[in-house]
Protein backbone atom coordinates (compact mmCIF):
# COMPACT_ATOMS: atom_id res chain seq x y z
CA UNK A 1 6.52 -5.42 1.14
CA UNK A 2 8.34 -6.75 -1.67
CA UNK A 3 11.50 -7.56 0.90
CA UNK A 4 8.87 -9.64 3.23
CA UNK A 5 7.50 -11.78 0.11
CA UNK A 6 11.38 -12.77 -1.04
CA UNK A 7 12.35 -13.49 2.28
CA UNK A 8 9.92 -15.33 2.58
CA UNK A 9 9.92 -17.60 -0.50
CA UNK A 10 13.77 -17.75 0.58
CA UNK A 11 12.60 -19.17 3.93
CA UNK A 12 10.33 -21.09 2.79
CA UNK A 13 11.10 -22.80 -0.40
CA UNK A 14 14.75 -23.50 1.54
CA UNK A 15 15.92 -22.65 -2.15
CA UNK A 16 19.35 -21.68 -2.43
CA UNK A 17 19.32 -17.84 -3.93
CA UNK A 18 22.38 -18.25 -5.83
CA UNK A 19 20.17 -20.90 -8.18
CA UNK A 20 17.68 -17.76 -8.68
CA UNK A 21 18.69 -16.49 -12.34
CA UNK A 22 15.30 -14.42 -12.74
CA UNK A 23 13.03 -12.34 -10.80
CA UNK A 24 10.14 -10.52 -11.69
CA UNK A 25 7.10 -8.70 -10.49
CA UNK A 26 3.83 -7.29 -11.69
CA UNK A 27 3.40 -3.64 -10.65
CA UNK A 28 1.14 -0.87 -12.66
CA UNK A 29 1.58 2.76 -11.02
CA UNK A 30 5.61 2.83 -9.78
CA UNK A 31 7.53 4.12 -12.61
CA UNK A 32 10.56 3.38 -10.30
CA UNK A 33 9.29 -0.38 -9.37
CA UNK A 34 12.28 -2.11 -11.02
CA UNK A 35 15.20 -0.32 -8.75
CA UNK A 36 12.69 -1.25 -5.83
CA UNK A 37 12.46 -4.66 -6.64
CA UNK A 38 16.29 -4.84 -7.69
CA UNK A 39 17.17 -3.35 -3.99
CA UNK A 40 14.28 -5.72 -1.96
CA UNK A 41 16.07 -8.69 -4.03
CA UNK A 42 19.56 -8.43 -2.66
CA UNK A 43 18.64 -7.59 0.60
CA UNK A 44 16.18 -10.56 0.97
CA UNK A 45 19.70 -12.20 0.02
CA UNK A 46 19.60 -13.15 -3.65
CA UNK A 47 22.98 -12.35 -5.48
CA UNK A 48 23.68 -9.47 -8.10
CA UNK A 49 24.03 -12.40 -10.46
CA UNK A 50 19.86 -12.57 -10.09
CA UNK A 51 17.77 -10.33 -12.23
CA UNK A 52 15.00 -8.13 -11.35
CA UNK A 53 12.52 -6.59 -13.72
CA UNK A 54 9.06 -5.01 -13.71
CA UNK A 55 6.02 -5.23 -15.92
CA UNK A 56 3.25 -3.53 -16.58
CA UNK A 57 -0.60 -5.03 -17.93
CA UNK A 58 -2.57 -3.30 -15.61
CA UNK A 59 -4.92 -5.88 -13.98
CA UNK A 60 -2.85 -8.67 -15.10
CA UNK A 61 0.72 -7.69 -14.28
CA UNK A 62 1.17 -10.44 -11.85
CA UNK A 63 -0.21 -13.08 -14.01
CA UNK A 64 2.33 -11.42 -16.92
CA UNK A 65 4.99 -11.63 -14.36
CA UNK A 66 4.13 -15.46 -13.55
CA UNK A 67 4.07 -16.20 -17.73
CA UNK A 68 7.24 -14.64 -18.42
CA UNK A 69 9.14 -16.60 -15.86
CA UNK A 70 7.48 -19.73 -17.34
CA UNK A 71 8.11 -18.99 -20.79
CA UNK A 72 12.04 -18.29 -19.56
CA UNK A 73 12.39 -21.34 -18.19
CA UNK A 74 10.44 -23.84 -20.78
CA UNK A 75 12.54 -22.24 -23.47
CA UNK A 76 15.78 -23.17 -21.85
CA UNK A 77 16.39 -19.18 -21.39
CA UNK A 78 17.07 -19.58 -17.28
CA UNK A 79 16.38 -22.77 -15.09
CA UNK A 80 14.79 -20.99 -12.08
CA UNK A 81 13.10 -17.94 -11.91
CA UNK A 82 10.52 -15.91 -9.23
CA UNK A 83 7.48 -14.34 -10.20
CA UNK A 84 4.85 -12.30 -8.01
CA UNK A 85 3.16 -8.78 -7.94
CA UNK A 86 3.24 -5.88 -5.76
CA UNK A 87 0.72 -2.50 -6.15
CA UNK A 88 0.47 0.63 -3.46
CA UNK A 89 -2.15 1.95 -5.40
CA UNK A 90 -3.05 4.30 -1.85
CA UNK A 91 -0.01 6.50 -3.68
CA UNK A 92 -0.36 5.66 -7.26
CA UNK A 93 -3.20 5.66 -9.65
CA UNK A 94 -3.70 5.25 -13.49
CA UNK A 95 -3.92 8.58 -14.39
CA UNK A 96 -1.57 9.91 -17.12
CA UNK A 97 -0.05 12.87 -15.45
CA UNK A 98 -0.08 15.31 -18.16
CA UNK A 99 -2.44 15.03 -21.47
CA UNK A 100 -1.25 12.69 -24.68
CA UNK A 101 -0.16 13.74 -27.45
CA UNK A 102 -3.80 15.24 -29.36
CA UNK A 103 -1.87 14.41 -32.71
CA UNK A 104 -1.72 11.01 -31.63
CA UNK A 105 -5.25 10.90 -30.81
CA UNK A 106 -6.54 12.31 -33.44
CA UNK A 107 -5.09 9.62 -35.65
CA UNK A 108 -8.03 6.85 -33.83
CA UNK A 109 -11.21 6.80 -32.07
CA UNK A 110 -10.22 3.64 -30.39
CA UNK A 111 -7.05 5.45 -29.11
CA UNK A 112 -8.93 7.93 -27.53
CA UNK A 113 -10.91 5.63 -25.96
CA UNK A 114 -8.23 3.74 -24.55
CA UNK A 115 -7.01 6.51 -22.39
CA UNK A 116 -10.41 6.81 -20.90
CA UNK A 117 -10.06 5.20 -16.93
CA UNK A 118 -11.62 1.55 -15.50
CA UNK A 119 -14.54 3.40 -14.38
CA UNK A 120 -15.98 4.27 -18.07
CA UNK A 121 -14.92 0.90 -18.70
CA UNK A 122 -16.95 -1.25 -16.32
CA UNK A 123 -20.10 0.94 -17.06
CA UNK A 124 -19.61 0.64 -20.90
CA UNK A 125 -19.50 -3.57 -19.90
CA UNK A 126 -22.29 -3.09 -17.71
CA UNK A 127 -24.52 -1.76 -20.08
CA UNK A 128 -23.18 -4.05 -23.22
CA UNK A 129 -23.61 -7.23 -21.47
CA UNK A 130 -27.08 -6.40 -19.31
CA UNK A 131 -24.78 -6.85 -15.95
CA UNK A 132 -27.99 -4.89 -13.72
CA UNK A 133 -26.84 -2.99 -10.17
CA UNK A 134 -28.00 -5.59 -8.39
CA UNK A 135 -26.50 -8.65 -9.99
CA UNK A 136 -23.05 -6.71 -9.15
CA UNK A 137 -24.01 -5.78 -5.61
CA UNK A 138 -25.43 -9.62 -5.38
CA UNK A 139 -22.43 -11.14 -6.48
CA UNK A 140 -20.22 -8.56 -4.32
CA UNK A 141 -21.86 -9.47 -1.28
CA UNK A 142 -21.62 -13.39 -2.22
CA UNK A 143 -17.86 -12.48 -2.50
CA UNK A 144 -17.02 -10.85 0.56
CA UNK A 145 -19.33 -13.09 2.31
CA UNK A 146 -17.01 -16.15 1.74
CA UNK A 147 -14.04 -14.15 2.17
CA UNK A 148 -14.74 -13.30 5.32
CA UNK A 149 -15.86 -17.14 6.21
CA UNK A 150 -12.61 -18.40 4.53
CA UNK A 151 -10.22 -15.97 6.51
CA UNK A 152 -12.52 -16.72 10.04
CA UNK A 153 -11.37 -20.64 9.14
CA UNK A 154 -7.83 -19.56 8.91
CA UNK A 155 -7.89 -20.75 5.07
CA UNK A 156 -5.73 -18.03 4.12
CA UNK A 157 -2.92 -18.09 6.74
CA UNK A 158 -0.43 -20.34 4.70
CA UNK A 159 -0.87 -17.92 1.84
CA UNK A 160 0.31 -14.74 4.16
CA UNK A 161 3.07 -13.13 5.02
CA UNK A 162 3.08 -10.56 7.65
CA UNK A 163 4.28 -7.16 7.13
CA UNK A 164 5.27 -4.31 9.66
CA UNK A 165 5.21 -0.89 8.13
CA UNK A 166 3.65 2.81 9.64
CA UNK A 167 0.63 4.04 8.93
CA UNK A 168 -0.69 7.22 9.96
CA UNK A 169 -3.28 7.60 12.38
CA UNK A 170 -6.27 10.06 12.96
CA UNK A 171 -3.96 12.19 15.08
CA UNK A 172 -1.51 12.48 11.50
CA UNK A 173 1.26 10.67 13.51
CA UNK A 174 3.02 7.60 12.07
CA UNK A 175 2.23 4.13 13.94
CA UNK A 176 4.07 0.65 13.09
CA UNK A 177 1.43 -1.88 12.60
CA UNK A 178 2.17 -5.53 11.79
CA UNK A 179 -0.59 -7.02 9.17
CA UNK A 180 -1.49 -10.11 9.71
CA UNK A 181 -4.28 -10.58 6.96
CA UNK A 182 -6.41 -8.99 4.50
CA UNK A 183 -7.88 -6.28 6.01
CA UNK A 184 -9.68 -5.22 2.67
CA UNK A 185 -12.52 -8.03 3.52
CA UNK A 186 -15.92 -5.87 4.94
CA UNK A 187 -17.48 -8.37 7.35
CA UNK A 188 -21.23 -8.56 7.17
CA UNK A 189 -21.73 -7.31 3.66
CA UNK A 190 -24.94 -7.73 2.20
CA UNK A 191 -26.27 -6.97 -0.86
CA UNK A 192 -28.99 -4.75 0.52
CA UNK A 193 -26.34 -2.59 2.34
CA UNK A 194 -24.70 -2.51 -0.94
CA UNK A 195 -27.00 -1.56 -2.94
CA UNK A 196 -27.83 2.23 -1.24
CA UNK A 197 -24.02 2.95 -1.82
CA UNK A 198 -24.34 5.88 -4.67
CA UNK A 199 -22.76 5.11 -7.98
CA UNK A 200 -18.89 6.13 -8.58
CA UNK A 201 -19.55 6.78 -11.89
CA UNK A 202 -22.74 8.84 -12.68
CA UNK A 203 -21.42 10.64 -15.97
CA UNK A 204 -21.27 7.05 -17.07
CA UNK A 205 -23.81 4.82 -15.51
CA UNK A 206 -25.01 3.90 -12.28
CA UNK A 207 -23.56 0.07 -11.82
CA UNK A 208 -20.10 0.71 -10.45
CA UNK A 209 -19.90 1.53 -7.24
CA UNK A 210 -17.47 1.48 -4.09
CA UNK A 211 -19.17 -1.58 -2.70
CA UNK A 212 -19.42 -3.65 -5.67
CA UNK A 213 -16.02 -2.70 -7.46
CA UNK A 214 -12.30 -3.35 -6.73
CA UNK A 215 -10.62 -1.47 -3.76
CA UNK A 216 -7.95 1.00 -3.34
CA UNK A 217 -5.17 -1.09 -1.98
CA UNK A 218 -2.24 -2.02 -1.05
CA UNK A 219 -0.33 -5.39 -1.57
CA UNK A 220 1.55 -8.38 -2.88
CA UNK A 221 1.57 -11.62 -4.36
């Protein structure tokens, strides 16, 4: 995936790759996302003089990605730089694999907390903020709705870059597919069909839900 999106910008920008002095993406789960990104960047063609790094801020490791490159260049650090995103969360998640420290913990409420997952989070908003089930499952359906409209239009199709990969079907046996667009978009989502979708999070609340929250996914930007 990563390859696909710097060839393309290659292609497309018709930037010369030896002027590239930065790259970086936004990725959460892939402790080994750097080397990735370090190996898709010379084989899209960018030089070993280029660099390639990874960050991490969860939901907004793209948009960390994007400011970094900016600050770089407006302080005169580098004079062109990439910045994008990339998750497979289908193989990931953001799960600790093994417990914190305890000590640690035990030194802050608020540090316990924060190793708590999204799902406690969004019900704890929720419930602060008087966000009801159906003013998610409302607003859900408003989104995919226009979505769906936008990519029937072709809106999106100068934003997208295809990708071939294999994916395994039914039978367990690996297919390559080429994806064209999003196929996270449910056409014909209503709020009503929504809103008999059980909650995700019962020992938490009953807002959050699989209909009305974001998606397990794969992709880049």
């Amino acid at each position: 995936m990563v390859y696909a999106l710097l060839s393309a910008v290659r292609e497309r920008s018709n930037l010369d790759p030896a002027l590239v002095e930065d790259i970086c993406f936004g990725n959460v789960s892939d402790g080994k996302a750097a080397y990735k990104l370090r190996a898709a960047a010379l084989a899209a063609g960018y030089p070993n003089t280029s660099g390639a790094s990874t960050v991490n801020r969860f939901c907004s490791s793209g948009l960390k990605a994007t400011a970094d490159i900016a600050h770089a260049i407006s302080n005169g650090s580098i004079e062109i730089g990439i910045a994008g995103g990339a998750e497979s969360m289908s193989i990931g998640g953001d799960r600790l694999e093994q417990p914190f420290d305890e000590e640690v913990l035990k030194k802050s409420q608020e540090a316990q907390d924060c190793m708590q997952p999204m799902g406690w989070t969004s019900e704890n908003v929720s419930s602060d903020f008087n966000v009801t089930r159906p003013q998610m499952d409302e607003f859900a359906a408003r989104s995919f709705q226009k979505a769906e409209a936008a990519q029937k239009a072709g809106l999106f199709n100068d934003e997208i870059v295809s990708i071939t990969t294999k994916v395994k079907g039914p039978d367990g046996e690996l297919k390559e597919v080429t994806i064209t667009q999003d196929d996270g978009i449910r056409a014909g989502t209503t709020a009503e069909g929504l809103s008999k979708i059980k909650a995700a999070f019962p020992q938490w609340g009953n807002c959050t839900t699989g209909g009305n929250a974001s998606q397990v996914t794969d992709g880049g930007k």
